[in-house]
PDB file of N, CA and C in Angstrom:
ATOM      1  N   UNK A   1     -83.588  13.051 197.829  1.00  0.00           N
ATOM      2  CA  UNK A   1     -82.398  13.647 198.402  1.00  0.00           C
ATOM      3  C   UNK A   1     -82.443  13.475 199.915  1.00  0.00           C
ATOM      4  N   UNK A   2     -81.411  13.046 200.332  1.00  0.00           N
ATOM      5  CA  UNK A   2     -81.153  12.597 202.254  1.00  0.00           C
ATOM      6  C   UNK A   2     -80.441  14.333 202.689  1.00  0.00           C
ATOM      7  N   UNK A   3     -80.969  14.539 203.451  1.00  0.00           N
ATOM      8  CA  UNK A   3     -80.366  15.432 204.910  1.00  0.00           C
ATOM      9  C   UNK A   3     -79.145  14.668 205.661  1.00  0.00           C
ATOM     10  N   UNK A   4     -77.923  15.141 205.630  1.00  0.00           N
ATOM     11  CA  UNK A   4     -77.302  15.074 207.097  1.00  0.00           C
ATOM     12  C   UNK A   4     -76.634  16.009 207.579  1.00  0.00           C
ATOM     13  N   UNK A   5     -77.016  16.031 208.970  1.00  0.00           N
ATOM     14  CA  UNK A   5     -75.958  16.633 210.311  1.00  0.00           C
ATOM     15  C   UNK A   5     -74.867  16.633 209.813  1.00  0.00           C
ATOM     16  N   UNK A   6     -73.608  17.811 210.193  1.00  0.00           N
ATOM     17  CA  UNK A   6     -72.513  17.754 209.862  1.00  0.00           C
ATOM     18  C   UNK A   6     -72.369  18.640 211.091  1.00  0.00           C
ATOM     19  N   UNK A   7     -71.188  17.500 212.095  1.00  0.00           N
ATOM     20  CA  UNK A   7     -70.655  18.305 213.301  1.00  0.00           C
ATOM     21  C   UNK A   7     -69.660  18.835 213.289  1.00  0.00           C
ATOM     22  N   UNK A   8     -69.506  20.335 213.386  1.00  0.00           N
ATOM     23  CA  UNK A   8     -68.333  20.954 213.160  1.00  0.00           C
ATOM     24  C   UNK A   8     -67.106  20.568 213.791  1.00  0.00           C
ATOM     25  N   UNK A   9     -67.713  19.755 215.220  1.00  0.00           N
ATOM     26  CA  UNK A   9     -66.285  19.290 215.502  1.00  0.00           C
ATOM     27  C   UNK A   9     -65.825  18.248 214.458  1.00  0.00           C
ATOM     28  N   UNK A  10     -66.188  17.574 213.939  1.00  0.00           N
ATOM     29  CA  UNK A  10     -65.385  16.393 213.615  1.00  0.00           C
ATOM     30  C   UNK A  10     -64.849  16.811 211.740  1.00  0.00           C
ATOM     31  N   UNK A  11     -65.439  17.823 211.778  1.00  0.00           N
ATOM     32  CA  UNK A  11     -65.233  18.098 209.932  1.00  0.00           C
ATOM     33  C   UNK A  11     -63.608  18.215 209.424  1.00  0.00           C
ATOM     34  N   UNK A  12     -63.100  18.057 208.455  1.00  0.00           N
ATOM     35  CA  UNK A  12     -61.627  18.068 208.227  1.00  0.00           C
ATOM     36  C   UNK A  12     -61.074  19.548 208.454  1.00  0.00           C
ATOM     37  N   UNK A  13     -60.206  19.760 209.143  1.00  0.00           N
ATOM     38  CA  UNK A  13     -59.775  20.842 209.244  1.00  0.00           C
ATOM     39  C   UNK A  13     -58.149  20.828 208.173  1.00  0.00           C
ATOM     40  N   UNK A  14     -58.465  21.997 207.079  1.00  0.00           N
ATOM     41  CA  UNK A  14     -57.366  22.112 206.583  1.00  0.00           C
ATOM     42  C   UNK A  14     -56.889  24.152 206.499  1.00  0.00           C
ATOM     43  N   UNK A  15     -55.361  23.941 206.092  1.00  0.00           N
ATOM     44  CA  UNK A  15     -54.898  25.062 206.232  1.00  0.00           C
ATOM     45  C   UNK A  15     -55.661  26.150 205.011  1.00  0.00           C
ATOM     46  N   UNK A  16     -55.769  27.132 205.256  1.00  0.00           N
ATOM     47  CA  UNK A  16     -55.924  28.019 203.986  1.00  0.00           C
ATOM     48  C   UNK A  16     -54.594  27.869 202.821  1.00  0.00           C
ATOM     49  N   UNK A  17     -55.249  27.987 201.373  1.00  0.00           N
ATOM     50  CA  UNK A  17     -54.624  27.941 200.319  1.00  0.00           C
ATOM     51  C   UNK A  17     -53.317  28.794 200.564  1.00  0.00           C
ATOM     52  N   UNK A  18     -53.455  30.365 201.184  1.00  0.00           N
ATOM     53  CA  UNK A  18     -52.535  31.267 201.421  1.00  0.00           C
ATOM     54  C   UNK A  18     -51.297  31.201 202.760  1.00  0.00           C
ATOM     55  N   UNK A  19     -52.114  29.883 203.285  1.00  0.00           N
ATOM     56  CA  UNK A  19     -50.881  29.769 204.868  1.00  0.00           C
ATOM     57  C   UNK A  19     -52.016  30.949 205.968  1.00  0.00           C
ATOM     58  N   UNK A  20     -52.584  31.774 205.794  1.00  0.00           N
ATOM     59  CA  UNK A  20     -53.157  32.462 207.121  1.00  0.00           C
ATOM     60  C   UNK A  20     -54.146  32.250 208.038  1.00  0.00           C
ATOM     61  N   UNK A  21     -54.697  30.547 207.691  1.00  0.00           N
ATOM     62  CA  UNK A  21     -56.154  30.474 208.449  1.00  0.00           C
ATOM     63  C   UNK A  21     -56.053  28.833 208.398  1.00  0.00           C
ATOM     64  N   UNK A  22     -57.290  28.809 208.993  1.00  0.00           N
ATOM     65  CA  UNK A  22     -57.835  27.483 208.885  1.00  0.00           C
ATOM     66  C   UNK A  22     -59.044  27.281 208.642  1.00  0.00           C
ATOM     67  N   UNK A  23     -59.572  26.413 208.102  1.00  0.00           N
ATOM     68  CA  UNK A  23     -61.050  25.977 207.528  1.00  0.00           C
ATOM     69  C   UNK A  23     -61.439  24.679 207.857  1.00  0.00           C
ATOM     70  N   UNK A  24     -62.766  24.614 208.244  1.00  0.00           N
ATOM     71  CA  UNK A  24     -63.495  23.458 208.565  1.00  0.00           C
ATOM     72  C   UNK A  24     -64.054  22.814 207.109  1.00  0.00           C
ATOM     73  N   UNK A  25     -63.764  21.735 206.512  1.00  0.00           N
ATOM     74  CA  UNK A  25     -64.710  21.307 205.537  1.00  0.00           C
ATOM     75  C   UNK A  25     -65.642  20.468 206.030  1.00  0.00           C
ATOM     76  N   UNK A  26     -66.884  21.067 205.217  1.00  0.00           N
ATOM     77  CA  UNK A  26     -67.751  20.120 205.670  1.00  0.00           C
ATOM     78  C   UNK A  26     -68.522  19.667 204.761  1.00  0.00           C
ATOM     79  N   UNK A  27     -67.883  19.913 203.568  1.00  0.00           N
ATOM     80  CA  UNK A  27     -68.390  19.150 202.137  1.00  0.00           C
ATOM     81  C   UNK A  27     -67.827  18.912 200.998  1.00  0.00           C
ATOM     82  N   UNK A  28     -67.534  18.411 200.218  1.00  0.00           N
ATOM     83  CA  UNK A  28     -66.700  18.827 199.454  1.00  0.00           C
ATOM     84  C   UNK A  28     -67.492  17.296 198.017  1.00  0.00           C
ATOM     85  N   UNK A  29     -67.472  17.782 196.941  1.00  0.00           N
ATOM     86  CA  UNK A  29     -67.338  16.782 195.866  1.00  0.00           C
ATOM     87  C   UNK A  29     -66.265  16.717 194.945  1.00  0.00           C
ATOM     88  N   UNK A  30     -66.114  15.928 194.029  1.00  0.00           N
ATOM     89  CA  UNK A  30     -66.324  14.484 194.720  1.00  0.00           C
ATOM     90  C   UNK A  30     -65.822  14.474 195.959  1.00  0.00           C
ATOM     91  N   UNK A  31     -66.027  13.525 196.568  1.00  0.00           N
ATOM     92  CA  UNK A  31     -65.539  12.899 197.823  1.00  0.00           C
ATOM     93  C   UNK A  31     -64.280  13.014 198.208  1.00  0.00           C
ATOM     94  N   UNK A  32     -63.476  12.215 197.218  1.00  0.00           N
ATOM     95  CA  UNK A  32     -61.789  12.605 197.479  1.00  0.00           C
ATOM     96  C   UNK A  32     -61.472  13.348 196.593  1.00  0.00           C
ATOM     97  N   UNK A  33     -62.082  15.036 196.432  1.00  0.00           N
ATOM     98  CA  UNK A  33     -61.204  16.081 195.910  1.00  0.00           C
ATOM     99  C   UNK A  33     -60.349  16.582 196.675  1.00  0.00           C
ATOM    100  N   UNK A  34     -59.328  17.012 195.880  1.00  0.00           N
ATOM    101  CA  UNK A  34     -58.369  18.369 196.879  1.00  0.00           C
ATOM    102  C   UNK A  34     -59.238  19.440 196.755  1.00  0.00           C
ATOM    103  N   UNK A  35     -57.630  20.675 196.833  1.00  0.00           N
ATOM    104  CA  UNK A  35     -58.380  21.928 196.678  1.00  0.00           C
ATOM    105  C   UNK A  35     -58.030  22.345 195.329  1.00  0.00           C
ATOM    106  N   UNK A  36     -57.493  21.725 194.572  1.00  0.00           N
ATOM    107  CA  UNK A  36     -57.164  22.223 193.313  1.00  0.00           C
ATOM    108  C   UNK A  36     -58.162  21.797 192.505  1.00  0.00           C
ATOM    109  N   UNK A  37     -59.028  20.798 192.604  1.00  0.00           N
ATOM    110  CA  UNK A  37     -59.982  19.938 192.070  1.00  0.00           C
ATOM    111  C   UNK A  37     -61.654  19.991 192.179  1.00  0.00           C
ATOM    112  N   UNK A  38     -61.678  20.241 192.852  1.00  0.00           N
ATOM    113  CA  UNK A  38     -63.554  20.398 193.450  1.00  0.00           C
ATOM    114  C   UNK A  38     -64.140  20.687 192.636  1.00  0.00           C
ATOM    115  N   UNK A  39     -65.316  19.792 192.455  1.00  0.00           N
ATOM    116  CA  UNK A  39     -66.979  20.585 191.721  1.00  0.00           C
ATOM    117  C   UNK A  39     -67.237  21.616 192.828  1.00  0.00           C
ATOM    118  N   UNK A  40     -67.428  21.087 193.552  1.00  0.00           N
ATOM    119  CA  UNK A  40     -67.837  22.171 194.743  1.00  0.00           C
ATOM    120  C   UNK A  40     -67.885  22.036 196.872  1.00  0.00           C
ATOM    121  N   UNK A  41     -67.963  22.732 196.954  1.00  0.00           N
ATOM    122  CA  UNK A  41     -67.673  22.719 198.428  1.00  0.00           C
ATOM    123  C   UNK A  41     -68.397  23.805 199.256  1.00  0.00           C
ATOM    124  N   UNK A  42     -68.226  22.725 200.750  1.00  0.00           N
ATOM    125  CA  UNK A  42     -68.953  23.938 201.992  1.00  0.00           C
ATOM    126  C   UNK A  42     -68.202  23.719 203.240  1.00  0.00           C
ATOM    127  N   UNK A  43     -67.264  24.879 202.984  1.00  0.00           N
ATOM    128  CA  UNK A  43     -66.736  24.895 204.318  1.00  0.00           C
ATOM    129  C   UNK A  43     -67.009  26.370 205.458  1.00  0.00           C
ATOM    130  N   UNK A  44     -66.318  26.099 206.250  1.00  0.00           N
ATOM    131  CA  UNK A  44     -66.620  27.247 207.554  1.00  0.00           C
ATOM    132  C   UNK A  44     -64.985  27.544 208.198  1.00  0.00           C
ATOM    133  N   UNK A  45     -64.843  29.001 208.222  1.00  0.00           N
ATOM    134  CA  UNK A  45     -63.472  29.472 208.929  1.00  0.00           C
ATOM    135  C   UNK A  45     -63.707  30.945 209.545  1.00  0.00           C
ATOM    136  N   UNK A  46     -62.835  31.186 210.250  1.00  0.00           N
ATOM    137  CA  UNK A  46     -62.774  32.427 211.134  1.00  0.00           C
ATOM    138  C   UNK A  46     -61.773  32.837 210.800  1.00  0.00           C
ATOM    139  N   UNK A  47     -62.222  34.318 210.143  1.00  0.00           N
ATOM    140  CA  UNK A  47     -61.153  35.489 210.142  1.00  0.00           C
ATOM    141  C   UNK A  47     -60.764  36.196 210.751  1.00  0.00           C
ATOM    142  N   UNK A  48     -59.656  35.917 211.126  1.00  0.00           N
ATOM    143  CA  UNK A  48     -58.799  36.841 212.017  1.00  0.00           C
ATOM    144  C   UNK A  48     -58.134  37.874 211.940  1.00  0.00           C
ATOM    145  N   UNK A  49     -57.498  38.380 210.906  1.00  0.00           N
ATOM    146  CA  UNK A  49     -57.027  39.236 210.201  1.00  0.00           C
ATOM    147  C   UNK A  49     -57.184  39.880 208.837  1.00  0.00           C
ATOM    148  N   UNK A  50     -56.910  41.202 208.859  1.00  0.00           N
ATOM    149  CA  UNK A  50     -56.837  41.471 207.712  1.00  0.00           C
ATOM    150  C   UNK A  50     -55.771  40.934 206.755  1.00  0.00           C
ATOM    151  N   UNK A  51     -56.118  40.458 205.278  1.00  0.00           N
ATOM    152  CA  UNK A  51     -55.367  39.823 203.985  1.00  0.00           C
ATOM    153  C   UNK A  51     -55.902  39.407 202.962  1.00  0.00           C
ATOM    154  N   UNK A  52     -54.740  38.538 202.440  1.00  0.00           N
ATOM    155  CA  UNK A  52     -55.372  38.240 200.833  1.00  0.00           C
ATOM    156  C   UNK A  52     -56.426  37.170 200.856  1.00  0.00           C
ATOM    157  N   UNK A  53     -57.475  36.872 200.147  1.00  0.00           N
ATOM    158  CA  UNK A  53     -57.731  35.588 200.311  1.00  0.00           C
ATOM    159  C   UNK A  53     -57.118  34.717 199.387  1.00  0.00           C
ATOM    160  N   UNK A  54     -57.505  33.292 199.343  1.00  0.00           N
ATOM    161  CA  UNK A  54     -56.862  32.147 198.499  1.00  0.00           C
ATOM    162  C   UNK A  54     -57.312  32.396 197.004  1.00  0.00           C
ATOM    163  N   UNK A  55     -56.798  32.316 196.161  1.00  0.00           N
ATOM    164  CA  UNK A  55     -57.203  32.109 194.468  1.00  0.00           C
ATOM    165  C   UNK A  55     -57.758  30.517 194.726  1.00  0.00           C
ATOM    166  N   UNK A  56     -58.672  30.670 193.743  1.00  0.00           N
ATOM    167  CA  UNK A  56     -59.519  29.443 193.243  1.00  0.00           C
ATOM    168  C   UNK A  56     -60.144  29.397 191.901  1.00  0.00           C
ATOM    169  N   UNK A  57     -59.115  29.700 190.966  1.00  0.00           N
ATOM    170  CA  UNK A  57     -59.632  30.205 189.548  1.00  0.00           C
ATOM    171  C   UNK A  57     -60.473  28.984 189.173  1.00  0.00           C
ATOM    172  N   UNK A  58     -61.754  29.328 188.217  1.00  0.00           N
ATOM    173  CA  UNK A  58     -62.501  28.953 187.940  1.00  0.00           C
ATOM    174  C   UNK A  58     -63.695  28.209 189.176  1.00  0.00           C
ATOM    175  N   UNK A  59     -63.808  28.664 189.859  1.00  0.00           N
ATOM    176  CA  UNK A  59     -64.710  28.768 190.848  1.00  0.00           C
ATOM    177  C   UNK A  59     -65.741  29.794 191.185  1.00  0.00           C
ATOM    178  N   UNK A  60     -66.655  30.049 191.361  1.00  0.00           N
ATOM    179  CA  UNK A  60     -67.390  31.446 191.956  1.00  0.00           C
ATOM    180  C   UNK A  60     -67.720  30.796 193.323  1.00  0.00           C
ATOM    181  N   UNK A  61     -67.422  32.040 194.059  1.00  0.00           N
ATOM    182  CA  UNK A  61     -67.023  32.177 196.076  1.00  0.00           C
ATOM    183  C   UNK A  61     -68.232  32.336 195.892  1.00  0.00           C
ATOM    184  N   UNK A  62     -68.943  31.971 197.264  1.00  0.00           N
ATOM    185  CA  UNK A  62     -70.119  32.580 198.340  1.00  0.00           C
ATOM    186  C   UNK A  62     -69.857  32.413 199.320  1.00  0.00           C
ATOM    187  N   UNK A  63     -70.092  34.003 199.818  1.00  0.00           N
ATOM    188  CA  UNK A  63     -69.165  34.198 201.524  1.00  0.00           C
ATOM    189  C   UNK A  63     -70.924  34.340 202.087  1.00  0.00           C
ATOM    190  N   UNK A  64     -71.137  33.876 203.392  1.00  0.00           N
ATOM    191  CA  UNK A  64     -72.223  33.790 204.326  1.00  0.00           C
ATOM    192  C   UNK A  64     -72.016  34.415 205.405  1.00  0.00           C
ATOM    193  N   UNK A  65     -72.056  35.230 206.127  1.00  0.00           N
ATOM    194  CA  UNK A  65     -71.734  35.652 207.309  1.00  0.00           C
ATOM    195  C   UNK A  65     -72.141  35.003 208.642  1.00  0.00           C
ATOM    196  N   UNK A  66     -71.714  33.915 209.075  1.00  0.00           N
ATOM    197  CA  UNK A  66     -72.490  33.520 210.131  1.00  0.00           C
ATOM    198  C   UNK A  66     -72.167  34.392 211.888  1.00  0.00           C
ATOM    199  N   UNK A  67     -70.895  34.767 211.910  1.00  0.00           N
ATOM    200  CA  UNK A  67     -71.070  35.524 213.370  1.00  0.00           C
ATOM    201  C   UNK A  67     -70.028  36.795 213.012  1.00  0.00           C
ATOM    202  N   UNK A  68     -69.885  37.516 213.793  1.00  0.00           N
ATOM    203  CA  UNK A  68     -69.373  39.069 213.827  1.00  0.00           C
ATOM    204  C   UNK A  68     -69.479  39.877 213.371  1.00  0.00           C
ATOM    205  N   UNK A  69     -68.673  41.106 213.537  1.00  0.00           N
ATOM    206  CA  UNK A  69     -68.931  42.003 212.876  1.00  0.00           C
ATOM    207  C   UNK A  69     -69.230  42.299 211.176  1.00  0.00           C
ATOM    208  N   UNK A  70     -68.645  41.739 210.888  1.00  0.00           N
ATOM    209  CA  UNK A  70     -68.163  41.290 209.461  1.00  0.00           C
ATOM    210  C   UNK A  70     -67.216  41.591 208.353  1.00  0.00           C
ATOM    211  N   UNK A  71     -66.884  41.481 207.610  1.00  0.00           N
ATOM    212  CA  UNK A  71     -65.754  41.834 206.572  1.00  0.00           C
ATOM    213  C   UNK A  71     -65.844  42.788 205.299  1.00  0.00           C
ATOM    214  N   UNK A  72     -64.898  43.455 204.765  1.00  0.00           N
ATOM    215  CA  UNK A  72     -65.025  44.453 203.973  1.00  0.00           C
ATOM    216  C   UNK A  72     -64.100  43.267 202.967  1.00  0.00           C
ATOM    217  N   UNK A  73     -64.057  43.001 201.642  1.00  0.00           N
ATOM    218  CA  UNK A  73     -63.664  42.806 200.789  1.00  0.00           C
ATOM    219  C   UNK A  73     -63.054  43.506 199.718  1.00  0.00           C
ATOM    220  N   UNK A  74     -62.039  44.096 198.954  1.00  0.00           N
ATOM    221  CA  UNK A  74     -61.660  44.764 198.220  1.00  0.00           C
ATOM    222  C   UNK A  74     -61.432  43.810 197.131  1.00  0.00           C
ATOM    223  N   UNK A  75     -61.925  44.093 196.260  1.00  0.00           N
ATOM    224  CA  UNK A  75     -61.582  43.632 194.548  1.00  0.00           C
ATOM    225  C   UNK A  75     -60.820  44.396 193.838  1.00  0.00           C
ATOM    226  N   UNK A  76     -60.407  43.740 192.383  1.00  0.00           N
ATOM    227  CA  UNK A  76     -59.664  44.934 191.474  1.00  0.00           C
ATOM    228  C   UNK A  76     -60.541  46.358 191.073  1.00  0.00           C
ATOM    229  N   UNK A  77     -60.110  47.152 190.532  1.00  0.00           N
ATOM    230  CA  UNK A  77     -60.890  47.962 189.687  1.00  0.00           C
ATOM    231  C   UNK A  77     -61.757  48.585 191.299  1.00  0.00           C
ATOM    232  N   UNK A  78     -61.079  49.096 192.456  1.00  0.00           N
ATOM    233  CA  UNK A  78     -61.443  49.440 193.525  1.00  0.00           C
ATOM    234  C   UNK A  78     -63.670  49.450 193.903  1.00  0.00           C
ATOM    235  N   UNK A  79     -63.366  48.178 193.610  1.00  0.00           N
ATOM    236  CA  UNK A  79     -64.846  47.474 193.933  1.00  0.00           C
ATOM    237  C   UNK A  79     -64.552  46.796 195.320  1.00  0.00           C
ATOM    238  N   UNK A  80     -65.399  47.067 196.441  1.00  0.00           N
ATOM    239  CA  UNK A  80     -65.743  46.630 197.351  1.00  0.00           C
ATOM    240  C   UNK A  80     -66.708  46.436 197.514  1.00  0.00           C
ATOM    241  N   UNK A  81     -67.110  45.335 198.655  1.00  0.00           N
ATOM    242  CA  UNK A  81     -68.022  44.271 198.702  1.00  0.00           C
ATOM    243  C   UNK A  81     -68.068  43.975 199.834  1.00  0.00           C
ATOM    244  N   UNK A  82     -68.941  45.244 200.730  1.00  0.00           N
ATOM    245  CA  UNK A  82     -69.111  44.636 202.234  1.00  0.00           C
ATOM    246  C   UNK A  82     -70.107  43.371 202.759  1.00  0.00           C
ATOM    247  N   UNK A  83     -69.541  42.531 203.648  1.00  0.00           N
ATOM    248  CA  UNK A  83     -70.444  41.178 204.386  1.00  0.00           C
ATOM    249  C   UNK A  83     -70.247  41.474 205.694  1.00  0.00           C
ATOM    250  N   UNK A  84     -71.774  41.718 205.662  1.00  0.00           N
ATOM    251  CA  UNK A  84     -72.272  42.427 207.374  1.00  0.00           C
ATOM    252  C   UNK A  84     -73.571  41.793 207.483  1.00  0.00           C
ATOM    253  N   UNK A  85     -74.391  41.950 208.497  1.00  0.00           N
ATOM    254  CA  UNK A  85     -75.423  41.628 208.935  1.00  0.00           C
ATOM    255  C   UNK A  85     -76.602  42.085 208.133  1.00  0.00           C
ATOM    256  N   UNK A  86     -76.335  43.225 207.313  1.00  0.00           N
ATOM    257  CA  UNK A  86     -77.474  44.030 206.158  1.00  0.00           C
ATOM    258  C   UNK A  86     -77.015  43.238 205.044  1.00  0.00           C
ATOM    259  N   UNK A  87     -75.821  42.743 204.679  1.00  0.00           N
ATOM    260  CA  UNK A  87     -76.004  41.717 203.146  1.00  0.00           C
ATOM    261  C   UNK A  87     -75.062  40.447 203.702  1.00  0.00           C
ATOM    262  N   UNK A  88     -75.441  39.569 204.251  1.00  0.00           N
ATOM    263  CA  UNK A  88     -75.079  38.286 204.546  1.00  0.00           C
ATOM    264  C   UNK A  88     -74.441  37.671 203.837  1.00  0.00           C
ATOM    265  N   UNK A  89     -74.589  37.820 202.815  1.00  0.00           N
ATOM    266  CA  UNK A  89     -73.793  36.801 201.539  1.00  0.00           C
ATOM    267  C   UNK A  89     -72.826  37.890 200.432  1.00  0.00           C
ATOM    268  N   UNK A  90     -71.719  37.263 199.828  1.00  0.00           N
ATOM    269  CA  UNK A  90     -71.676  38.055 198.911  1.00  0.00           C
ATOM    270  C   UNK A  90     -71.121  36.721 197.647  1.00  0.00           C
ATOM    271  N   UNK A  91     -71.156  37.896 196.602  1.00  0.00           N
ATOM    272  CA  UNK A  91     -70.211  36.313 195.679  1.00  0.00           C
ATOM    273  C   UNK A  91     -69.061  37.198 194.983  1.00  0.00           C
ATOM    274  N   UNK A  92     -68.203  36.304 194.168  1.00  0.00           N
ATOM    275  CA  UNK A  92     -67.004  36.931 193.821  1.00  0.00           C
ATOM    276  C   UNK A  92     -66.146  35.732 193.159  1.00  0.00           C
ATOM    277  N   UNK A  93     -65.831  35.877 192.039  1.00  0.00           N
ATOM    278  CA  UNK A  93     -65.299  35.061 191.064  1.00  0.00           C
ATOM    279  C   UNK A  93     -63.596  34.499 191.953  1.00  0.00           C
ATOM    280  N   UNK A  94     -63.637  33.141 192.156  1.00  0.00           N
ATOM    281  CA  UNK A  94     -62.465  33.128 192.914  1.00  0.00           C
ATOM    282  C   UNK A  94     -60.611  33.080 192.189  1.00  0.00           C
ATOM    283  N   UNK A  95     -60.578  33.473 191.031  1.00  0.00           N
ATOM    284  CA  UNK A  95     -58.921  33.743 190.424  1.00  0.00           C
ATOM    285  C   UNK A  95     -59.269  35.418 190.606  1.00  0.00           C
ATOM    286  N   UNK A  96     -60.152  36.202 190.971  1.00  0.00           N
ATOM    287  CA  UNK A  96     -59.710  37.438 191.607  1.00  0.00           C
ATOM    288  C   UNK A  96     -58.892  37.712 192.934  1.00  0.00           C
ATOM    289  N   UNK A  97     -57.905  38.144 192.713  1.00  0.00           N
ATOM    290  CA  UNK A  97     -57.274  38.935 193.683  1.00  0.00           C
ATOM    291  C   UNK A  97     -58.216  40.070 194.778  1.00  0.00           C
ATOM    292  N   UNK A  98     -58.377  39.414 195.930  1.00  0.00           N
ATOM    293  CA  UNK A  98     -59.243  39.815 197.262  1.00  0.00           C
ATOM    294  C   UNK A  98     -58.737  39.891 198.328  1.00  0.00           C
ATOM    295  N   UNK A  99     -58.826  41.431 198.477  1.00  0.00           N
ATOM    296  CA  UNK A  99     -58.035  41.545 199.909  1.00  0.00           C
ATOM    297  C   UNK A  99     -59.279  41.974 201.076  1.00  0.00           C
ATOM    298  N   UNK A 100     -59.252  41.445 202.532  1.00  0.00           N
ATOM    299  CA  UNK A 100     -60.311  41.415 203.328  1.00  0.00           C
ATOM    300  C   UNK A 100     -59.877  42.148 204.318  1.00  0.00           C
ATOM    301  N   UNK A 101     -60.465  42.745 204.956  1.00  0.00           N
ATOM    302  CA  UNK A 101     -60.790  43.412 205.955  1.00  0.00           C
ATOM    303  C   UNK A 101     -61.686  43.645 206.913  1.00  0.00           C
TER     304      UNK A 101
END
């Protein structure tokens, strides 16, 4: 297996599924997937606001916290799922309805 660098400047920048953000990809398989399509992916974005996130049914999310304060997540069935500096990661089935904070 090869290592490579991936410079955030140059990674594809596309819109969020929902219209409220933007995302850096910096991986994605196959090669020429969309977003409706992917085995899998690694991208990077900054949240700015509180909202919904994107559906991605049949996917499972892993959120990483790399800088700030961090985010509160709300699921159905009033399950929340804070990502802060004490739990860095979280996961979460992506055709759930997730609202962030």
């Amino acid at each position: 297996m090869s290592i490579r660098i991936i410079d955030s400047n140059i990674a594809r920048q596309l819109p969020w599924k929902n219209g409220k953000g933007v995302t850096l990809e910096l991986a994605i398989a196959p090669t020429d997937a969309g977003l409706d399509d992917f085995d899998w992916r690694i991208s990077s974005a900054r949240v700015e606001s509180a909202g919904p996130f994107s559906h991605y049914p049949g996917i499972d999310r892993s959120l990483g916290l790399l800088s700030g304060a961090g985010l509160r997540l709300n699921l159905p069935e009033q399950i929340s799922l804070e990502l802060d500096s004490h739990t860095p990661v979280v996961a979460f089935p992506g055709e759930l309805d997730v609202q962030a904070e």
